[in-house]
C-alpha atoms as a PDB file:
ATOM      1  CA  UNK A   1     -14.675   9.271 118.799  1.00  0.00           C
ATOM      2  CA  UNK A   2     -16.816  10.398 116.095  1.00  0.00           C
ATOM      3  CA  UNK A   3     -19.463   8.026 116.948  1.00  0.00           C
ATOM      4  CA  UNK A   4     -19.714  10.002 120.292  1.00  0.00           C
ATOM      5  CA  UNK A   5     -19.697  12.937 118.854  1.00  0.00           C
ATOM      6  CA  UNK A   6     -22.749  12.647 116.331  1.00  0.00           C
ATOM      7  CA  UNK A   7     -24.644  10.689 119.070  1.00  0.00           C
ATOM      8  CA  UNK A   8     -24.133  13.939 121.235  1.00  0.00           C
ATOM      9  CA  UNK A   9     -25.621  16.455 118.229  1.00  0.00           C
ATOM     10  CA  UNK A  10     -28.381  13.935 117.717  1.00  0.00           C
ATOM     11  CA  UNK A  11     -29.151  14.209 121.376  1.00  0.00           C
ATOM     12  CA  UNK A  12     -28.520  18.357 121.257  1.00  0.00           C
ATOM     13  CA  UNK A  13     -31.275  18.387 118.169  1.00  0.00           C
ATOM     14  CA  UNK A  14     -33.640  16.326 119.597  1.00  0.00           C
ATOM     15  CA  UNK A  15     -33.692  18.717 122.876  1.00  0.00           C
ATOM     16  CA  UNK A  16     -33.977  21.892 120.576  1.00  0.00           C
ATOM     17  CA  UNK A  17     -37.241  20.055 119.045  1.00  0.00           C
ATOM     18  CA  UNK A  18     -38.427  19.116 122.345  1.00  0.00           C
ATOM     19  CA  UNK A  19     -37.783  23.184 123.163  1.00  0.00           C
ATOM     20  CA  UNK A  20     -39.514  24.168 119.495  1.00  0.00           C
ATOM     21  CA  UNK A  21     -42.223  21.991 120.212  1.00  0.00           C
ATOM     22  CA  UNK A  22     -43.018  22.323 123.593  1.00  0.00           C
ATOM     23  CA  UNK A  23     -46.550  24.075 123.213  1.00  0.00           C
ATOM     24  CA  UNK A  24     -47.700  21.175 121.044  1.00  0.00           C
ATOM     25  CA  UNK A  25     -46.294  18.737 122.953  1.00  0.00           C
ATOM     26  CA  UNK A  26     -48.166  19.752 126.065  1.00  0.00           C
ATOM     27  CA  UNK A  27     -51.686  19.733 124.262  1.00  0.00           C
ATOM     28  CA  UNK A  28     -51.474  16.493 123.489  1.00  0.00           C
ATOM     29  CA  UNK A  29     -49.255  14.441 125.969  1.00  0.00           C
ATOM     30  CA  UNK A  30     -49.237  16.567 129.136  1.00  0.00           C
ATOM     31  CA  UNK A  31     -48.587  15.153 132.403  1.00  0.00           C
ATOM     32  CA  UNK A  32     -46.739  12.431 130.665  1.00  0.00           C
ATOM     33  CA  UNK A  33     -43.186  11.484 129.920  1.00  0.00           C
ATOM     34  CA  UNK A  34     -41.989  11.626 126.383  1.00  0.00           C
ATOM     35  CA  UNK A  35     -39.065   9.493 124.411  1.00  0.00           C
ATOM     36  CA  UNK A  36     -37.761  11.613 121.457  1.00  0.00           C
ATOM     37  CA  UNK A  37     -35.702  10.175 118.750  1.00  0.00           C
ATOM     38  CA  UNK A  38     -34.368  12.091 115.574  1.00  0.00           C
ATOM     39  CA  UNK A  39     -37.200  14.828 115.777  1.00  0.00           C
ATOM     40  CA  UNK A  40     -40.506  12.875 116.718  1.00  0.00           C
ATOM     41  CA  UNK A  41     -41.677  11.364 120.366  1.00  0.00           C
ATOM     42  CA  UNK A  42     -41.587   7.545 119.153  1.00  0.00           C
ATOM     43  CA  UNK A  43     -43.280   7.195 122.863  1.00  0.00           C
ATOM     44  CA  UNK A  44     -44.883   8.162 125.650  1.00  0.00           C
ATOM     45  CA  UNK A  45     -46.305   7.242 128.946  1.00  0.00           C
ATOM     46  CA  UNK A  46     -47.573   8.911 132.316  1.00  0.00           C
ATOM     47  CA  UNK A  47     -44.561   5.846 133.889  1.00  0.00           C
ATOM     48  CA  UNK A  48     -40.983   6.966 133.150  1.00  0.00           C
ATOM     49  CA  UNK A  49     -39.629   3.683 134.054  1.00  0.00           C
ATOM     50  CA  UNK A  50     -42.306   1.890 131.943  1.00  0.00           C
ATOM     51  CA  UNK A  51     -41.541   4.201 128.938  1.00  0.00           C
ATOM     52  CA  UNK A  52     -37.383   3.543 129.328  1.00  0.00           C
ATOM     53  CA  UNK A  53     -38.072  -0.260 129.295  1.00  0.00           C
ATOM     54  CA  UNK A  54     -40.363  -0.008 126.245  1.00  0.00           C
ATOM     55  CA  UNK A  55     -38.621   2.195 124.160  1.00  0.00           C
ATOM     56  CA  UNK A  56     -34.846   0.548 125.000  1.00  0.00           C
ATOM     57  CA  UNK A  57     -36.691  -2.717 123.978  1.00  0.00           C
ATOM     58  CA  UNK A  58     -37.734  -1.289 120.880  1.00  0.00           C
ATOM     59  CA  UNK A  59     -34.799   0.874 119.807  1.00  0.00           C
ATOM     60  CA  UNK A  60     -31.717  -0.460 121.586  1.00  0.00           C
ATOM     61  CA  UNK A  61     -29.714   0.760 124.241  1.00  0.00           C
ATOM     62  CA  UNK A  62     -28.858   4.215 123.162  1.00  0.00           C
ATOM     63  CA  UNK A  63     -29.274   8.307 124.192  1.00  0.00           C
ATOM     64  CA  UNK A  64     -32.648   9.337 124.390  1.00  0.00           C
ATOM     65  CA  UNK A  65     -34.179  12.853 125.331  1.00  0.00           C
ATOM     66  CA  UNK A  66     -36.975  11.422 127.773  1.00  0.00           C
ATOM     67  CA  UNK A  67     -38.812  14.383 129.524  1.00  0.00           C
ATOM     68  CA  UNK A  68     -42.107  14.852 131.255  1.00  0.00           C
ATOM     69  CA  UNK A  69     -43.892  17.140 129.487  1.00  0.00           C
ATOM     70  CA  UNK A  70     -45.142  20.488 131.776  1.00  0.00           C
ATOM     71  CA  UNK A  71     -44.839  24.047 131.409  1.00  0.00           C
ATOM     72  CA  UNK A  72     -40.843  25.094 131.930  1.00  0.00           C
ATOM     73  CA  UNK A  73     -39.582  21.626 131.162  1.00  0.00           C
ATOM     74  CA  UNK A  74     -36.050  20.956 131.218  1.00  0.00           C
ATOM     75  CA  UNK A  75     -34.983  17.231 129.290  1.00  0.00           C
ATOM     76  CA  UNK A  76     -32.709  15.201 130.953  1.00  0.00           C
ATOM     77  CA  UNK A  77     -30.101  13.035 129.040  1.00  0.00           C
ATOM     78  CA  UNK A  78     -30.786   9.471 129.450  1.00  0.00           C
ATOM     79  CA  UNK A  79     -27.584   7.847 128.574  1.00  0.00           C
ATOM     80  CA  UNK A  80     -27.266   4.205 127.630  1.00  0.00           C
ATOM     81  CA  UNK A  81     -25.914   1.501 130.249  1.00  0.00           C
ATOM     82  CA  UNK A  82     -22.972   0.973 127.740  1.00  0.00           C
ATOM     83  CA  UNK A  83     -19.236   1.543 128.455  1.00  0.00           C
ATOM     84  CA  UNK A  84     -16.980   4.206 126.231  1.00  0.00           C
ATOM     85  CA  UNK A  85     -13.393   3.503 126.238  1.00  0.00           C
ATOM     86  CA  UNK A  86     -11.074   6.522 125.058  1.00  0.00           C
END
């Protein structure tokens, strides 16, 4: 249960820097969909689907905050295909 829990307040901080950042993030990757992990976009590409298959590849199947970046964004939680027993 803990596990899930820090996974969740990784996923809650890396939305708050997606919010902190957003003015930055839209100079430079606009239009495009972002992956963010632990504080820093470790991807991006103007293809969400293309994006999800390169950065689960790269990183494992696991929460990302994946957003296209655009003024008044809102990230979605991209949750891994995995199964959580209680």
């Amino acid at each position: 249960m803990a596990k899930i829990k820090d996974a969740k307040a990784m996923f809650e901080s890396d939305v708050e820097w997606f919010h902190q950042h957003g003015q930055e993030l839209l100079l430079q990757y606009q239009d495009q969909y972002v992956a963010i992990l632990n504080g820093a976009v470790v991807d991006h590409d103007p293809a969400f689907e293309k994006l999800a298959e390169r950065v689960y590849a790269k990183y494992g199947y696991r929460d990302f905050v994946m957003q296209k970046v655009k003024a008044n964004a809102k990230p979605h939680r991209i949750v891994s295909p995995r199964l959580v027993r209680p």
